[in-house]
Every structure is written in C-alpha cells, then in structure tokens.
N, C-alpha and C. Protein backbone atom coordinates (compact mmCIF):
# COMPACT_ATOMS: atom_id res chain seq x y z
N UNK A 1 -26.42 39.34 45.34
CA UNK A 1 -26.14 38.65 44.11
C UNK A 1 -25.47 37.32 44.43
N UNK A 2 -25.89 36.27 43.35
CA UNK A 2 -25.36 34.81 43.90
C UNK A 2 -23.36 34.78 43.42
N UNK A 3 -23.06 33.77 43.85
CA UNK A 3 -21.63 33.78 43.94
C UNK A 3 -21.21 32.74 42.78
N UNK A 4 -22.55 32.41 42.12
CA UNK A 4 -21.95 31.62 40.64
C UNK A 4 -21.39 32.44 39.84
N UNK A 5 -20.62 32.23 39.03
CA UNK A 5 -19.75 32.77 37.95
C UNK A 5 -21.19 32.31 37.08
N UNK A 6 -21.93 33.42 36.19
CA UNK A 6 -22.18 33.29 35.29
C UNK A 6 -21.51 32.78 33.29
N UNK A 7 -21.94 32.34 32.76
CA UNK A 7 -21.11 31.50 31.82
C UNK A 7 -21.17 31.88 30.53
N UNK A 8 -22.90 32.49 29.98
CA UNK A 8 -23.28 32.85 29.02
C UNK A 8 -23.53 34.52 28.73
N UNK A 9 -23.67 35.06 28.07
CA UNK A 9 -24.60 36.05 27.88
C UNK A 9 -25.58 36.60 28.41
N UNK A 10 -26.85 35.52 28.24
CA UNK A 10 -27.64 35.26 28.24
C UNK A 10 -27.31 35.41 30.65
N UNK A 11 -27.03 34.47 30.36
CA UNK A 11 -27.25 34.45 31.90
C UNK A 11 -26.32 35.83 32.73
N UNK A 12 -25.64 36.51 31.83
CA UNK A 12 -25.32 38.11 32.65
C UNK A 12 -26.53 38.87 32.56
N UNK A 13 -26.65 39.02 31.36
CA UNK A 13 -28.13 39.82 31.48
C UNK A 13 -29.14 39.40 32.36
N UNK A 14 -29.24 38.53 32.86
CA UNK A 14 -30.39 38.34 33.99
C UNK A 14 -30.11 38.89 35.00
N UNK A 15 -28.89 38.46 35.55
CA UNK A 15 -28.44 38.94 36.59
C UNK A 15 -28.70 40.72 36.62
N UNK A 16 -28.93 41.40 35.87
CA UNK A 16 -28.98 42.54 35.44
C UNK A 16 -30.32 42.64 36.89
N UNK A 17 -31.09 42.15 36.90
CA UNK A 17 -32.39 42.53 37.70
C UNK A 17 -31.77 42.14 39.06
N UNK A 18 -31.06 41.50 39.66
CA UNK A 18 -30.24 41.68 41.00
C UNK A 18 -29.17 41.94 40.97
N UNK A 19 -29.32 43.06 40.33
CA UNK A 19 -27.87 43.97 40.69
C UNK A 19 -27.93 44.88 42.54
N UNK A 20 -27.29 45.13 43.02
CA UNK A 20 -27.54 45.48 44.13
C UNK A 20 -26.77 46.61 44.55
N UNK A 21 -25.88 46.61 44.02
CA UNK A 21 -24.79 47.63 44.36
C UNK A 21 -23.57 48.28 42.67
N UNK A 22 -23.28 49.85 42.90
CA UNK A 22 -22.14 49.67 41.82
C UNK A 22 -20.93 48.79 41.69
N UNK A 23 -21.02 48.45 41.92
CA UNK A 23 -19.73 47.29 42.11
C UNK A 23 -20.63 46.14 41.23
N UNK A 24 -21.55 45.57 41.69
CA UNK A 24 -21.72 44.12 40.64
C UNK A 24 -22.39 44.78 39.42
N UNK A 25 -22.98 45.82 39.55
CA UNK A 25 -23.26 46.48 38.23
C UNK A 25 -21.77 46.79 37.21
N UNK A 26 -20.67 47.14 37.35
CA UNK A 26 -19.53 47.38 36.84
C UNK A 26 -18.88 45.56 36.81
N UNK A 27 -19.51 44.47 37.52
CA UNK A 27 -18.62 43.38 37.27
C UNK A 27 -19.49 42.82 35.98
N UNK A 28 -20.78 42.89 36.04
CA UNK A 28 -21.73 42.68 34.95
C UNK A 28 -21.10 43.07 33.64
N UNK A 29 -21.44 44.32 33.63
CA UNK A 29 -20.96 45.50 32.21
C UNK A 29 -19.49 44.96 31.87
N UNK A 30 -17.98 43.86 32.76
CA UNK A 30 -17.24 44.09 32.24
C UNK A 30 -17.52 42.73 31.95
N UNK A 31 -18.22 42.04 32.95
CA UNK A 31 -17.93 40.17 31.82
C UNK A 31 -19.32 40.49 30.63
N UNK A 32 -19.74 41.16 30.15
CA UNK A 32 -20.87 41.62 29.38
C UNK A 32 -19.68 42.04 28.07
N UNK A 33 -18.82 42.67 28.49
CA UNK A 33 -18.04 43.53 27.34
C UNK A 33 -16.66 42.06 26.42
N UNK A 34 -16.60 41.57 27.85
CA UNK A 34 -15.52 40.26 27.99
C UNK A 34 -16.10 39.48 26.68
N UNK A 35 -17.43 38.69 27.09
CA UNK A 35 -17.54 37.38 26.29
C UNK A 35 -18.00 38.57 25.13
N UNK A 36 -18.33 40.02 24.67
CA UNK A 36 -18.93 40.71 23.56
C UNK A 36 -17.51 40.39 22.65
N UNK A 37 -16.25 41.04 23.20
CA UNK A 37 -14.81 41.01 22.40
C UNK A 37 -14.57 39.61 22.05
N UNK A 38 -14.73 38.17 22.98
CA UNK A 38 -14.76 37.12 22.78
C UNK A 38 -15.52 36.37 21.58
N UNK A 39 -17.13 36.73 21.64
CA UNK A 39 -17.52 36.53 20.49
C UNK A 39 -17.22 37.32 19.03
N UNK A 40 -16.65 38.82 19.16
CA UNK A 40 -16.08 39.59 17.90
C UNK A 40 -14.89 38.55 17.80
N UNK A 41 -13.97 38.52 18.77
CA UNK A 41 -12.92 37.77 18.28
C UNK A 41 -13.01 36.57 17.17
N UNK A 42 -13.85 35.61 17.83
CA UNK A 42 -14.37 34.49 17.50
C UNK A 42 -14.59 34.43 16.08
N UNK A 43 -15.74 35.54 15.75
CA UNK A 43 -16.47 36.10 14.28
C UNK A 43 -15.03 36.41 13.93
N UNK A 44 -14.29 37.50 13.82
CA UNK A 44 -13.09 37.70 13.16
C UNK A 44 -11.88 36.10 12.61
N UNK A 45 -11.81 35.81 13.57
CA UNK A 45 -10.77 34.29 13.11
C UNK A 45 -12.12 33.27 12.33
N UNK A 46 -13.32 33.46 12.59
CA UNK A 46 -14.07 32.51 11.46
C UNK A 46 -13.52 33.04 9.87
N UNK A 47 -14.28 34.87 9.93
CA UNK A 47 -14.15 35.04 8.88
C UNK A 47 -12.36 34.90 7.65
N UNK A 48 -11.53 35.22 9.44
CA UNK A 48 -10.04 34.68 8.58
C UNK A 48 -10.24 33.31 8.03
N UNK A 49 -10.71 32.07 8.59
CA UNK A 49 -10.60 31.20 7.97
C UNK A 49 -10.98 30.74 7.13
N UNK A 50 -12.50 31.71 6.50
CA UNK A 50 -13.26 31.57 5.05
C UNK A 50 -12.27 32.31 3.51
N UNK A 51 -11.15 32.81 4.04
CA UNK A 51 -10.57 33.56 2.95
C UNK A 51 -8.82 33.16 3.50
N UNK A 52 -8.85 32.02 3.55
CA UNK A 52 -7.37 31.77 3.41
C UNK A 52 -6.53 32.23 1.96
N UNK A 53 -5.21 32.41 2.03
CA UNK A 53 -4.40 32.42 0.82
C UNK A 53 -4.15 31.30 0.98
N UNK A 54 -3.37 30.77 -0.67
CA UNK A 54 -2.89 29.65 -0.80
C UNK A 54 -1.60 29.13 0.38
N UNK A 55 -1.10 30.02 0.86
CA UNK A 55 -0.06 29.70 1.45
C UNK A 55 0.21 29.17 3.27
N UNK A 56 -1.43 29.87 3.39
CA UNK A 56 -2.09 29.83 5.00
C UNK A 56 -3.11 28.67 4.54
N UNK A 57 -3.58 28.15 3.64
CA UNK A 57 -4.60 26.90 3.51
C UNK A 57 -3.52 25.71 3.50
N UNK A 58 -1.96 25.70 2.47
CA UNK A 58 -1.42 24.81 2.54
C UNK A 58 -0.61 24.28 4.04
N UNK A 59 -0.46 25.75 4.63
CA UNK A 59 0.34 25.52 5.94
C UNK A 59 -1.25 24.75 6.85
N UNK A 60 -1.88 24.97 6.85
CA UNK A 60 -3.12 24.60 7.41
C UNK A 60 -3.26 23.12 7.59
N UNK A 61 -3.37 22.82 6.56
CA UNK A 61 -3.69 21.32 6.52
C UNK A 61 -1.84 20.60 6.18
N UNK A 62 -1.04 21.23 6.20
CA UNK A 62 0.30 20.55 6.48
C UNK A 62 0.89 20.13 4.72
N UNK A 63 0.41 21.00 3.68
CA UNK A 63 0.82 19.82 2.61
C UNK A 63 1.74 20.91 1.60
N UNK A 64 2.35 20.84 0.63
CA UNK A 64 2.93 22.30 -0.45
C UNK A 64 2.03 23.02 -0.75
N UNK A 65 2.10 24.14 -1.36
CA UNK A 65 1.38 25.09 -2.16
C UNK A 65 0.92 24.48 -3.33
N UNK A 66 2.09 23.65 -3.78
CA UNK A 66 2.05 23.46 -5.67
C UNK A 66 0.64 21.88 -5.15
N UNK A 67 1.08 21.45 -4.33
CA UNK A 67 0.46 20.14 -3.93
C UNK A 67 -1.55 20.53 -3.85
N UNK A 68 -1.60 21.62 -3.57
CA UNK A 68 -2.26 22.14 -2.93
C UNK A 68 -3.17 22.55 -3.59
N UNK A 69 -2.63 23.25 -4.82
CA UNK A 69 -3.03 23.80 -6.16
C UNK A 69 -3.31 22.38 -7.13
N UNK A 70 -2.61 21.88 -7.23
CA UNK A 70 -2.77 20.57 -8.12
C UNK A 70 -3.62 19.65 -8.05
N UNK A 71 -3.77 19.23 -6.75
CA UNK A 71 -4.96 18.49 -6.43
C UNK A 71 -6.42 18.77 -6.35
N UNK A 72 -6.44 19.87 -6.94
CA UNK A 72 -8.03 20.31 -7.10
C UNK A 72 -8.99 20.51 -5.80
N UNK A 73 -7.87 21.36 -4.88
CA UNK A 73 -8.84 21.94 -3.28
C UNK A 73 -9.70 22.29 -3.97
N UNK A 74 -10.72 22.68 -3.04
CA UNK A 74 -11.92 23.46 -3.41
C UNK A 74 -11.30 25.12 -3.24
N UNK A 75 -11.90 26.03 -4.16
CA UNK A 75 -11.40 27.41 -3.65
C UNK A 75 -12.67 27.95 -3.88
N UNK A 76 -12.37 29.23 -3.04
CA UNK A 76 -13.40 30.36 -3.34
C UNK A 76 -13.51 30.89 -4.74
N UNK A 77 -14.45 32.13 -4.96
CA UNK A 77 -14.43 32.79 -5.99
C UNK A 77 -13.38 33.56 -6.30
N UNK A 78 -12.89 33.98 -5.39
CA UNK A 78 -11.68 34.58 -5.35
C UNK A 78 -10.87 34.54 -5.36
N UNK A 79 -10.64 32.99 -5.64
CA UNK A 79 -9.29 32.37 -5.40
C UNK A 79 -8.36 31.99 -4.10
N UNK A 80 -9.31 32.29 -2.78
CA UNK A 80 -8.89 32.07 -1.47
C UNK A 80 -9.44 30.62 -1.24
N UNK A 81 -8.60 30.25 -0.25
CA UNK A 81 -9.51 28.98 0.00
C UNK A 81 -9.91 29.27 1.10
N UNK A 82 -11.34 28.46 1.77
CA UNK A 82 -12.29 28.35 3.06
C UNK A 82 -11.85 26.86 3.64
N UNK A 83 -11.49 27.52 4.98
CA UNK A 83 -10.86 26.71 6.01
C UNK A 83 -11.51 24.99 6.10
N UNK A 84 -12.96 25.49 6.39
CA UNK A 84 -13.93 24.23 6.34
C UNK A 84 -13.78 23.11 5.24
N UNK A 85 -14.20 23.88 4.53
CA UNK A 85 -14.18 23.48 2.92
C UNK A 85 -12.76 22.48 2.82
N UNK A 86 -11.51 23.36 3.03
CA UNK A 86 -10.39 22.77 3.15
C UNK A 86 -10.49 21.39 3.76
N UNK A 87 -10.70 21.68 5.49
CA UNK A 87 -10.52 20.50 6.07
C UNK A 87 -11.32 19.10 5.69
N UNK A 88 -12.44 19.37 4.94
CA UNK A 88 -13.41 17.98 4.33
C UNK A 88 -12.94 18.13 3.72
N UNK A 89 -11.92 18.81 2.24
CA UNK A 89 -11.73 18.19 1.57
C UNK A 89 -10.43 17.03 1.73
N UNK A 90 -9.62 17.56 2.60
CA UNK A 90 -8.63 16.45 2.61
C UNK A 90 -8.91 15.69 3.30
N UNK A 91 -10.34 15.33 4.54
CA UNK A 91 -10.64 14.19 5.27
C UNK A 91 -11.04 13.47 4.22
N UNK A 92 -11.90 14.09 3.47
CA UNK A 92 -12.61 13.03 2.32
C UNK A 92 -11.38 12.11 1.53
N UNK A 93 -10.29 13.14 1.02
CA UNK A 93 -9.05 12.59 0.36
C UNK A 93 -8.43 11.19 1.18
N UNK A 94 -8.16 11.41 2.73
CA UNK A 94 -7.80 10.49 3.78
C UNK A 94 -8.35 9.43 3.69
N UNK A 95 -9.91 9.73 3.65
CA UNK A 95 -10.82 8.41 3.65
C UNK A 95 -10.78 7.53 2.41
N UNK A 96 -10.51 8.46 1.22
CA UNK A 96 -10.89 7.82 -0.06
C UNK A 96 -8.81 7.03 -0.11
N UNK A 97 -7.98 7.34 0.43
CA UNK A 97 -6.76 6.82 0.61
C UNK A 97 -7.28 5.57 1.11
N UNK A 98 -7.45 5.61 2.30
CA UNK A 98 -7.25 4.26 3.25
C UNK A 98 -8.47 3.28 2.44
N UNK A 99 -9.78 3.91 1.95
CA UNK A 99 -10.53 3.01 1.26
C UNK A 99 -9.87 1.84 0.30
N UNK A 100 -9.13 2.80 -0.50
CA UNK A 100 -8.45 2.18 -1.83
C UNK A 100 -6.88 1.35 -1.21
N UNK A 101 -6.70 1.52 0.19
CA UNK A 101 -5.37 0.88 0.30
C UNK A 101 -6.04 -0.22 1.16
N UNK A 102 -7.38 -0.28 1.85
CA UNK A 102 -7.79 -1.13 2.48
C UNK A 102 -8.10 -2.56 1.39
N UNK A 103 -8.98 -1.85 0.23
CA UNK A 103 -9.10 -2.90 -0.82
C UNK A 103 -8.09 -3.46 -1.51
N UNK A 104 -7.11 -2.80 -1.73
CA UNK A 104 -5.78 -3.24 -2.13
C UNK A 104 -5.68 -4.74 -1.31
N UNK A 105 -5.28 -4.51 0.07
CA UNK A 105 -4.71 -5.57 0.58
C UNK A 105 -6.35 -6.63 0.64
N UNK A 106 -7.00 -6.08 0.57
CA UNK A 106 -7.99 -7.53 0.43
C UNK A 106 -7.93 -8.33 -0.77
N UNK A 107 -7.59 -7.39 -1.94
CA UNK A 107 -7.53 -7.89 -3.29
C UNK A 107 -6.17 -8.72 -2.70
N UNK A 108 -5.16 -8.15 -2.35
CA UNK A 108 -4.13 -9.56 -2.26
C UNK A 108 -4.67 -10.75 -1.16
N UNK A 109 -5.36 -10.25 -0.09
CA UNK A 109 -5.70 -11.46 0.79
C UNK A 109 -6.61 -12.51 -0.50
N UNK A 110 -7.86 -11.81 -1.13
CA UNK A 110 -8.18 -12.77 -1.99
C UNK A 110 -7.78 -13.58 -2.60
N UNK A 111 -6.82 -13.15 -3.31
CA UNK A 111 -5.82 -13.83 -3.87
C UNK A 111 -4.83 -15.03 -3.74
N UNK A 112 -4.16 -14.65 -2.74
CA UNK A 112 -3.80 -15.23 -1.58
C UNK A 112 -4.68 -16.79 -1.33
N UNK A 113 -5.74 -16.20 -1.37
CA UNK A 113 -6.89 -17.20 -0.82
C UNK A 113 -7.20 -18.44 -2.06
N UNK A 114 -7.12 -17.87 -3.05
CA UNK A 114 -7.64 -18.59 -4.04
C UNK A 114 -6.52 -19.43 -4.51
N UNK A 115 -5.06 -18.88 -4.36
CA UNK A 115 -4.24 -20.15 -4.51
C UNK A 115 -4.47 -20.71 -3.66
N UNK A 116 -4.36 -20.36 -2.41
CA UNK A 116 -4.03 -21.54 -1.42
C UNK A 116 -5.38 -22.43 -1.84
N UNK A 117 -6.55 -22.35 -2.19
CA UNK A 117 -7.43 -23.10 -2.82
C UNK A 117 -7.75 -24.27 -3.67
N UNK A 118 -6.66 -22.99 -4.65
CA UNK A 118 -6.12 -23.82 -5.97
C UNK A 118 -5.41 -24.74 -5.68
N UNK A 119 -4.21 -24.73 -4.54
CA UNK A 119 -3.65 -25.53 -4.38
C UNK A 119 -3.55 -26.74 -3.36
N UNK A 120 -5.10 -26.74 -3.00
CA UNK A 120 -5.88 -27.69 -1.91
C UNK A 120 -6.49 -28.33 -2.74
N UNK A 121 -6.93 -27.88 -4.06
CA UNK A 121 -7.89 -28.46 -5.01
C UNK A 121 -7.36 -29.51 -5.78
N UNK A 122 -5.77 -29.10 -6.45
CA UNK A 122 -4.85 -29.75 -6.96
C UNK A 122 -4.26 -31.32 -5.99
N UNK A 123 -3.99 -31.16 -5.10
CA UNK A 123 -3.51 -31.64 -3.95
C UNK A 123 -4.99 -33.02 -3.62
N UNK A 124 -5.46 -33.12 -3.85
CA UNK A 124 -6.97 -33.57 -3.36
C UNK A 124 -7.58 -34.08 -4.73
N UNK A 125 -6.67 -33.06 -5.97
CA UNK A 125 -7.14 -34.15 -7.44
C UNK A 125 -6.07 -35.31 -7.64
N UNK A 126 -4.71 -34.90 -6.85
CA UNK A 126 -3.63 -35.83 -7.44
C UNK A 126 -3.95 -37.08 -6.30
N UNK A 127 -4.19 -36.68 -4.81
CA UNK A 127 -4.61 -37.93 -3.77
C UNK A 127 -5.80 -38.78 -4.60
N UNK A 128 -7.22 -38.17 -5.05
CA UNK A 128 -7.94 -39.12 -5.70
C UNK A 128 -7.01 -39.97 -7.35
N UNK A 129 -6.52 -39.29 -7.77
CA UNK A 129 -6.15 -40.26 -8.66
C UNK A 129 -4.99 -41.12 -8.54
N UNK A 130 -4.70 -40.71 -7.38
CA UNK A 130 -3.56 -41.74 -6.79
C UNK A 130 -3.81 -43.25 -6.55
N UNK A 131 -5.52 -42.76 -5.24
CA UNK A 131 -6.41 -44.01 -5.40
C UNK A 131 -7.25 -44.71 -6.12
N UNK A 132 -6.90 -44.18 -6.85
CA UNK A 132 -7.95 -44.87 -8.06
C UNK A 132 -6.64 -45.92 -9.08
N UNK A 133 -5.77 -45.52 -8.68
CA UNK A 133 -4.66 -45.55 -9.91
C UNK A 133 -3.83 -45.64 -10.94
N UNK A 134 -4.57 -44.02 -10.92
CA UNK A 134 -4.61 -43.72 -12.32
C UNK A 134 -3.44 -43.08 -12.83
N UNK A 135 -2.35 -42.54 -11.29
CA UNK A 135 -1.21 -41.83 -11.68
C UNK A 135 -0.04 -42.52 -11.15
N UNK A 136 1.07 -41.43 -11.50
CA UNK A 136 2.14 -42.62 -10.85
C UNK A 136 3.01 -41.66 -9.94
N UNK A 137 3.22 -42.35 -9.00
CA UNK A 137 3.57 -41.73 -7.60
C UNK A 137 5.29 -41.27 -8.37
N UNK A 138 5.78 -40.25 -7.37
CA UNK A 138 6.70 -39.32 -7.33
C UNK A 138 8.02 -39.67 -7.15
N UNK A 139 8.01 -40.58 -6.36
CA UNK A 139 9.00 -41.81 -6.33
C UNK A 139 10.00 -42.57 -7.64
N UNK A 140 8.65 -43.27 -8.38
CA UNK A 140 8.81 -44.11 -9.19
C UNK A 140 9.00 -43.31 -10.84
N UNK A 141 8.61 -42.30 -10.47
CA UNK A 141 9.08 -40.80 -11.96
C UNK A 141 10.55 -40.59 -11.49
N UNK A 142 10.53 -40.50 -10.65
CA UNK A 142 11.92 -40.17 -10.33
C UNK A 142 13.48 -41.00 -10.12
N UNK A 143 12.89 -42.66 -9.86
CA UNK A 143 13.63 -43.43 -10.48
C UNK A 143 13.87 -43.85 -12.14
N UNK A 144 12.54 -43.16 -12.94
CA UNK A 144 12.44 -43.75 -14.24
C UNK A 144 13.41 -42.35 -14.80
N UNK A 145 13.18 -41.32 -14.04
CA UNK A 145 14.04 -40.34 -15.27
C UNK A 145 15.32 -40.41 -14.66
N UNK A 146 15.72 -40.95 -13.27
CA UNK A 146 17.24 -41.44 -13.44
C UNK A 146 17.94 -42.17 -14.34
N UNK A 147 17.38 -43.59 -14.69
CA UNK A 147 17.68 -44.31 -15.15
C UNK A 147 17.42 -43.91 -16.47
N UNK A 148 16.43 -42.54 -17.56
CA UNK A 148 16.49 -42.39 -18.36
C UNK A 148 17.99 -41.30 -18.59
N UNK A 149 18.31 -40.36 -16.88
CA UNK A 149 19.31 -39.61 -18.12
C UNK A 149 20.88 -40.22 -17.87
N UNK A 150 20.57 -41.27 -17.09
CA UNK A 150 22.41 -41.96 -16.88
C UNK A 150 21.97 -42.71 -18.41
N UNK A 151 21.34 -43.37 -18.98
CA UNK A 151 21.46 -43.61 -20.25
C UNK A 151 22.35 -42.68 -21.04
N UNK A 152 21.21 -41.89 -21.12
CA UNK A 152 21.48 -40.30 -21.89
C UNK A 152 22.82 -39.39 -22.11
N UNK A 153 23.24 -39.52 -20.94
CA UNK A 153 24.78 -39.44 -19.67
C UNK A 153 25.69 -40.43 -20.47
N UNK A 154 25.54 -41.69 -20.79
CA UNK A 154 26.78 -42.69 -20.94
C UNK A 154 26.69 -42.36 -22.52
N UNK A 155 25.13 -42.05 -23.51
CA UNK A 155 24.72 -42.23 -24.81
C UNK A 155 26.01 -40.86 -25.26
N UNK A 156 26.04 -39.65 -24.31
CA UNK A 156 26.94 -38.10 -24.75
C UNK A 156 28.18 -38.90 -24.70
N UNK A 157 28.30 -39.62 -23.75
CA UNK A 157 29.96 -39.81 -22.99
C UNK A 157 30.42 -40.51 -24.49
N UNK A 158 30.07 -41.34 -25.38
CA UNK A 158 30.44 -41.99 -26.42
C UNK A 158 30.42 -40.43 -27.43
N UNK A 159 29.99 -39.91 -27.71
CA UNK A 159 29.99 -38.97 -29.02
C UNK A 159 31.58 -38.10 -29.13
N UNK A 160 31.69 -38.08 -28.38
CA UNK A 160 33.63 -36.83 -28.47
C UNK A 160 34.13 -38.04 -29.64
N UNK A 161 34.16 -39.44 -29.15
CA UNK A 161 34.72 -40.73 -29.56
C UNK A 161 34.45 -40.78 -31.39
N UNK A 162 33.35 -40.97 -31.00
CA UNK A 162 32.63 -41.24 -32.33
C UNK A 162 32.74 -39.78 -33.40
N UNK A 163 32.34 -38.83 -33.07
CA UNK A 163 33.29 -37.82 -33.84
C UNK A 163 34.05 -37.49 -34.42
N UNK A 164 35.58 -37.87 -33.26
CA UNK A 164 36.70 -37.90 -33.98
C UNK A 164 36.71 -38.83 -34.36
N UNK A 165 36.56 -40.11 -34.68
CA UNK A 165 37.03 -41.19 -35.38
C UNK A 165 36.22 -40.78 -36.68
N UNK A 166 35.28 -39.83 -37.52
CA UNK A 166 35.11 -39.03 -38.60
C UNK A 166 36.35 -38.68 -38.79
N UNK A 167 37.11 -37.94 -38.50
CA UNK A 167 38.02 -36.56 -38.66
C UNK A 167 39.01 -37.66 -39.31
N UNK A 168 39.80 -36.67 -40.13
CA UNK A 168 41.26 -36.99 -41.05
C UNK A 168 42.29 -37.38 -38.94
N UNK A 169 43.34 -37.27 -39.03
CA UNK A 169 44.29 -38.15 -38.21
C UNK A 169 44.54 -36.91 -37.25
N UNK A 170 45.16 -35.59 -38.09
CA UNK A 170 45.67 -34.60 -38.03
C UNK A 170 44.46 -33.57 -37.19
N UNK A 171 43.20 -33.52 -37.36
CA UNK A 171 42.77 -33.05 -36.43
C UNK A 171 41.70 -33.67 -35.54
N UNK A 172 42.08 -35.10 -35.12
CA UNK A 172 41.02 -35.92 -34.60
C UNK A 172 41.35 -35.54 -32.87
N UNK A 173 42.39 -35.48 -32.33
CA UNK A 173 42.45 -34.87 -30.88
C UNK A 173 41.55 -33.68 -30.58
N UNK A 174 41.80 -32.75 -31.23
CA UNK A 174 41.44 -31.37 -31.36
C UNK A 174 39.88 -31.70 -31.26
N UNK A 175 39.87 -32.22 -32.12
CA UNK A 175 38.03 -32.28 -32.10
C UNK A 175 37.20 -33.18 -31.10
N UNK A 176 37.93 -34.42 -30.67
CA UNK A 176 37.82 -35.09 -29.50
C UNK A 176 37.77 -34.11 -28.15
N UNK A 177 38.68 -33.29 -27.90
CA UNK A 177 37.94 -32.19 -26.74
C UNK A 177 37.49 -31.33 -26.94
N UNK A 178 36.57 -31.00 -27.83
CA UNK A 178 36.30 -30.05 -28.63
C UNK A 178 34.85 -30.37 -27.96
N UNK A 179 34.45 -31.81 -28.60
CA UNK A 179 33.42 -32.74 -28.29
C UNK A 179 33.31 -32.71 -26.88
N UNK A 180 34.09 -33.34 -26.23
CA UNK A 180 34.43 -33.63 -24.69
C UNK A 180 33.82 -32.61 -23.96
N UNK A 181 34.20 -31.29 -24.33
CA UNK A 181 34.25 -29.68 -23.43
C UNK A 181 32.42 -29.51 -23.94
N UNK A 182 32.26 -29.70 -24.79
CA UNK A 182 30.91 -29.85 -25.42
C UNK A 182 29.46 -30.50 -24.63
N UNK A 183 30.16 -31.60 -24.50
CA UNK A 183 29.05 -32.82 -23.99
C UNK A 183 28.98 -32.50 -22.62
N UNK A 184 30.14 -32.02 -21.60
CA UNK A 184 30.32 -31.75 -20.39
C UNK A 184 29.69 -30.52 -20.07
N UNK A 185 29.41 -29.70 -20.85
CA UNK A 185 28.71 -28.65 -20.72
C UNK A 185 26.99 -28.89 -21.09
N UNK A 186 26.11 -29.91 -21.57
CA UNK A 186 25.60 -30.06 -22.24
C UNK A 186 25.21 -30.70 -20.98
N UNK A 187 25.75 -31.99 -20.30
CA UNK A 187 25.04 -32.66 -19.26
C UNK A 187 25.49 -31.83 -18.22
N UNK A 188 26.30 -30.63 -17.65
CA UNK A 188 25.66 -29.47 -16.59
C UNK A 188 24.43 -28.77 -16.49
N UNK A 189 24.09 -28.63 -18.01
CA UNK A 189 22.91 -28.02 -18.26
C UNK A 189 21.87 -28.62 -17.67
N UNK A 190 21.73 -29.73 -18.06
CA UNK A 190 20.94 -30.98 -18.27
C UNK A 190 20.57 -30.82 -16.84
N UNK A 191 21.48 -31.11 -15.93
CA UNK A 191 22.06 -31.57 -14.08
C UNK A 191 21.16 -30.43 -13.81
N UNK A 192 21.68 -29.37 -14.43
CA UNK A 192 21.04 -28.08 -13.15
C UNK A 192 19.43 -27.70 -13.42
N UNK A 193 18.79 -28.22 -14.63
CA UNK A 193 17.54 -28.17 -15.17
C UNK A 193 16.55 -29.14 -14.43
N UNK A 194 17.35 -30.35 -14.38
CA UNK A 194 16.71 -31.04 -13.01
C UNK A 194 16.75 -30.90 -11.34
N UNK A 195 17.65 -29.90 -11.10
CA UNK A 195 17.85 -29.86 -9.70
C UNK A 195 16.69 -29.09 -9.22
C-alpha cells in the first residue's frame, strides 16, 4: 500500500482493492469511520445552524435580541432563525449602510463643489464688471460709507443737546444723559454691524 495519506472518502475506498495485510485493512475501516463521524458532525452543526434561537442568532452575528427582533431578520416558520439566512441578511444591511453613508458624503462633496463654483462664478462676474466699469471697487465703498457714518456719528453727537434744550430747566440734565447714554449705545451698535 502507498504511503500517501489518503484525503477523501472516495479515495479510502479505493485503496480498499490494495489492501494487503490486517493492519491497513483496520487503518482503512478507521479513517473510513473518522471522516463518516466528521461528515455526521458537520451535517449536525449545519442543521444547528438552520434553527437558531433568538438568542444564539443575536450572539451570532454580535447585535441584541430586541435589535434583532426589530429589525425584521428573516426567521423561520418556527420562529428560529437560519444561520445563512442570518448572515446575508446583515451583509446586505452592511452594504446597504456604507451605500447610503457613501452617498451622503458625495452629496456633501457635491455640494461643496457647487459653492466653490458659485463662488468662482461670482468672483469672475464682479472681475468682468469691474472692467467694463460698471461697478465700484471695494476701496472706494468703503471710504464713501466712512465718510457717510462720521457724518451720521457727529449728526447723533448733536441730539442729547438738542433735546434737552426742549425740556423745562428742571429736567434738562437728566434728559441730556439720558440722550447721551442713548446715542452711545446706538453708534456701538452701528460700529459692531460694520465690523
């Protein structure tokens, strides 16, 4: 008899026709009996895994019972769940995750994209009408609304004044910082609306 370790079934039983002695006849019959318990074994843990309980399907795939139940596994008729069954269903779940979180971030890259667009588009309408000119540069807005709110600025600084000089004698102070605390609060506003 040859000195390969046979692997299959199939290939002990052949060996069956050069048997030569009791001895490889008894090594036959026991790797014959070996891979027989191997494949019962095998069949037995399949069929455990077609009739899981809820509690061996959730430990299975790693998630709660209640989680487990809620999400609409697939179950048997019986209310067991099947191992297989199990494992596609939460690959499918995995896949349909990362699908919807993959599009997520494209929806923001899009996005993303279309301002920065928007704001190449803008940028490229204000340069053409710059040269053409039709607008007025950033500079010269910004000297005109200085000089509009120190107006504006000196126009408040007179009103506390002008106020009290309304008022009877007796409460013309009073109302002069009244005004004062007024207007000073009025051009902070003003200050921090432009900053």
């Amino acid at each position: 008899m040859s000195n390969d370790e046979p692997t299959t079934l199939a290939d002990l039983i052949a060996l069956n026709d050069l048997v030569e002695s009791d001895e490889d006849a008894e090594y036959i019959t026991r790797q014959i009996e070996a891979i027989e318990r191997a494949d019962t074994e095998t069949a037995r843990q399949k069929q455990t895994l077609e009739i899981l309980t809820q509690q061996a399907a959730a430990y299975l795939v790693s998630i709660s019972t209640k989680h487990l139940r809620d999400q609409g596994a697939a179950r048997n008729i019986d209310g067991t769940y099947n191992g297989r069954d199990l494992v596609e269903w939460l690959v499918g779940r995995k896949v349909d995750e990362a699908r919807k979180d993959w599009e997520r971030k494209s929806d923001k890259i899009d996005t993303a994209r279309e301002r920065q667009e928007d704001a190449r588009a803008d940028k490229l309408e204000i340069e053409a009408l710059m040269a053409q000119g039709k607008s007025i540069a950033k500079e010269e807005v910004e000297h005109d609304l200085s000089i509009a709110m120190s107006r504006i600025t000196n126009g408040l600084d007179t009103v506390p004044m002008l106020v009290a000089n309304l008022c009877p004698a007796d409460v013309k102070a009073t109302v002069k910082e009244q005004a004062e605390d007024l207007v000073r609060r009025i051009q902070r506003e003003m200050a921090a609306s432009f900053s």
